[in-house]
Protein backbone atom coordinates (compact mmCIF):
# COMPACT_ATOMS: atom_id res chain seq x y z
CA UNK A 1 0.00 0.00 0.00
CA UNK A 2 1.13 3.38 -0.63
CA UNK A 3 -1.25 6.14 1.00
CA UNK A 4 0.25 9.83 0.51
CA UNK A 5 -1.77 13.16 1.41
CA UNK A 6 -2.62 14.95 -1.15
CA UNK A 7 0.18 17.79 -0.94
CA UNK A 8 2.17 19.84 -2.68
CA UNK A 9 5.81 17.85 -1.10
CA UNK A 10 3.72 14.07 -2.01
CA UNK A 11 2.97 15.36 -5.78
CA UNK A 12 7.01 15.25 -5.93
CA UNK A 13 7.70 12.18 -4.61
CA UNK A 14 8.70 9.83 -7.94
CA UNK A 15 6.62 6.52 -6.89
CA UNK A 16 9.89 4.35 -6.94
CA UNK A 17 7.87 2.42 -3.79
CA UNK A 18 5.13 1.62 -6.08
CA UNK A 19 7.72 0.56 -9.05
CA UNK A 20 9.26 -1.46 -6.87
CA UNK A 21 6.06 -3.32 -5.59
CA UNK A 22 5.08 -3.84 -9.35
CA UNK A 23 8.40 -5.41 -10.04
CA UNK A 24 7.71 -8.33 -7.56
CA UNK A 25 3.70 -8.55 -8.38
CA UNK A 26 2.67 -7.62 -5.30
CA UNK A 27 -0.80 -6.28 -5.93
CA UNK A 28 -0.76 -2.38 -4.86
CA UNK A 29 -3.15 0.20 -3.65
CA UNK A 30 -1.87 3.94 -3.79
CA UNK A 31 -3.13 7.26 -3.27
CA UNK A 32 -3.82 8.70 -7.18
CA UNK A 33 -1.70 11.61 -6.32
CA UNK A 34 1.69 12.93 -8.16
CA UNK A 35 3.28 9.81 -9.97
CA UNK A 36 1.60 7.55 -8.82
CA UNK A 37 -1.10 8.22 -11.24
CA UNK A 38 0.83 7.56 -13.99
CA UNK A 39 2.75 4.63 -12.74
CA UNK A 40 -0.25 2.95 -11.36
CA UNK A 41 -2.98 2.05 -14.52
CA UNK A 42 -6.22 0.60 -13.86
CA UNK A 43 -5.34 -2.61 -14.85
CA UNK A 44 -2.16 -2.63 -12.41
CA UNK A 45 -3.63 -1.75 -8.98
CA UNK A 46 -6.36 -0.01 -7.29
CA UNK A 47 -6.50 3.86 -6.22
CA UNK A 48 -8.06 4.71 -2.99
CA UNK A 49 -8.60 8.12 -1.60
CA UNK A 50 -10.19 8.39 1.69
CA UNK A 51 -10.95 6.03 4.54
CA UNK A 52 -13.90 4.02 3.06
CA UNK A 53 -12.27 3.74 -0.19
CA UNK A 54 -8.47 1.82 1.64
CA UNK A 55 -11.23 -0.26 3.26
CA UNK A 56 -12.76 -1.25 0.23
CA UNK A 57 -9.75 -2.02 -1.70
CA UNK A 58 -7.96 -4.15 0.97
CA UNK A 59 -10.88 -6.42 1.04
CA UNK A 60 -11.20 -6.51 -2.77
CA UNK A 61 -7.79 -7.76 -2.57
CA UNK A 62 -8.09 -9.65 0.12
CA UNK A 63 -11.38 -11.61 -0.83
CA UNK A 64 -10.98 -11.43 -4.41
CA UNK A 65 -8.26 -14.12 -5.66
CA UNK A 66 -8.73 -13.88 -9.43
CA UNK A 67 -8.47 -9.96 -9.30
CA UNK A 68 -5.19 -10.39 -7.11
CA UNK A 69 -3.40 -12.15 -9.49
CA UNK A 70 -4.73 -9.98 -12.17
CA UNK A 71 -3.26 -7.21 -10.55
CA UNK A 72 -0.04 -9.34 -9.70
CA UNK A 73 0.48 -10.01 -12.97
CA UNK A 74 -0.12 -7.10 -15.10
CA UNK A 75 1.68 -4.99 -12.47
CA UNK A 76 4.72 -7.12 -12.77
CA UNK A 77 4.32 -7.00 -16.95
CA UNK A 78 4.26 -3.12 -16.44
CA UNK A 79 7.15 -2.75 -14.33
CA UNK A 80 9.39 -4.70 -16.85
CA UNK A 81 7.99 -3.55 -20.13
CA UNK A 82 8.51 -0.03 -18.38
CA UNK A 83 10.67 0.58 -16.03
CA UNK A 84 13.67 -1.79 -16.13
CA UNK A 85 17.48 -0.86 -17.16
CA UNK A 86 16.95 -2.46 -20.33
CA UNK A 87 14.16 -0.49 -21.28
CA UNK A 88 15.46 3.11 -20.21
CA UNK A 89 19.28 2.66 -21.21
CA UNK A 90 18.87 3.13 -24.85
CA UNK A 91 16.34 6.40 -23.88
CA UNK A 92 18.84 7.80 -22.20
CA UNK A 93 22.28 7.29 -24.52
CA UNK A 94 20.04 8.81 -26.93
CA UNK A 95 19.96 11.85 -25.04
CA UNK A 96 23.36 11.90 -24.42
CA UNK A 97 24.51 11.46 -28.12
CA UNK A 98 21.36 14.00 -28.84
CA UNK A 99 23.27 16.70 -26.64
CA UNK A 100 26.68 15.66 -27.58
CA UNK A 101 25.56 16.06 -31.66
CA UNK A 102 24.08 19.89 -30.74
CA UNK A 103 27.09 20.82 -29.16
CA UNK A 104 29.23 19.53 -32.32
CA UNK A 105 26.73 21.37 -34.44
CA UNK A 106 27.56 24.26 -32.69
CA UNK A 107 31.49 24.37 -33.15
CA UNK A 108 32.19 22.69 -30.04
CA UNK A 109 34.91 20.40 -29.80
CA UNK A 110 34.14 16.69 -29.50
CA UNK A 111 33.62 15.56 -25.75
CA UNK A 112 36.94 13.68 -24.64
CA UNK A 113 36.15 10.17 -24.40
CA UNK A 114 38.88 9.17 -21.76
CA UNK A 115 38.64 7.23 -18.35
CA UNK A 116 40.13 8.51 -14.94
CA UNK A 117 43.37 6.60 -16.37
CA UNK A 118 43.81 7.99 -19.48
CA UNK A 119 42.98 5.39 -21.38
CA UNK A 120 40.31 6.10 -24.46
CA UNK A 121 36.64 4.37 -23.80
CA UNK A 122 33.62 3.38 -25.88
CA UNK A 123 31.06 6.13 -26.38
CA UNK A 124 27.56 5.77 -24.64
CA UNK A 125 26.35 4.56 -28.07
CA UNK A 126 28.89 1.72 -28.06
CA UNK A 127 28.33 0.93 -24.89
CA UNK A 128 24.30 0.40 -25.67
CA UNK A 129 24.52 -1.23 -28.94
């Protein structure tokens, strides 16, 4: 369960609690505020807001097998098809190149591609591919 007041300090928290949850099928309920409505889809958990609505939601979970591992499951399926290394690397090299290309394009030198010994190393886009 994640419950979070609806505030201005809980709208910036990043729902990493929640992604992690997901990632081990653990069926989640969550306050729908900040990221958690986007990391949380209706298919993936349940949303409660007040009082009556956490009690409702533990015992749908609770009493409700087949909508458990529903939950288990397609949670799980998001977390991996979303939020996993392997799925965000190649994102972010292409950001990386994407910068290091506008500052070439600007007259910039090239970006040193050296280690703390010295020694040259593989771009980011090596490194991905």
């Amino acid at each position: 369960i994640m419950p979070l007041p609806d505030s201005e300090w809980a709208k910036g928290k990043c729902a990493f609690k929640l992604i992690q949850y997901m990632a081990c099928g653990i069926p989640s309920i969550a306050s729908p505020v900040g990221a958690n409505i986007s990391v949380l889809t209706h298919n993936c958990g349940l949303f409660a807001s007040n009082t009556e609505e956490w009690v409702r939601a533990l015992k749908e979970i609770r009493d409700d097998h087949d909508l458990r591992d529903s939950l288990s499951r397609n949670a799980r399926e998001r977390a991996l098809s979303t939020y996993t290394i392997s799925q965000n690397l190649p994102k972010l090299a292409d950001i990386i190149l994407s910068l290091e290309y506008t500052r070439e394009a600007q007259g910039a030198k090239p970006m040193p591609r050296h280690d703390k010994s010295g020694l040259n190393t593989m771009s980011v886009k090596e490194k991905v591919e």
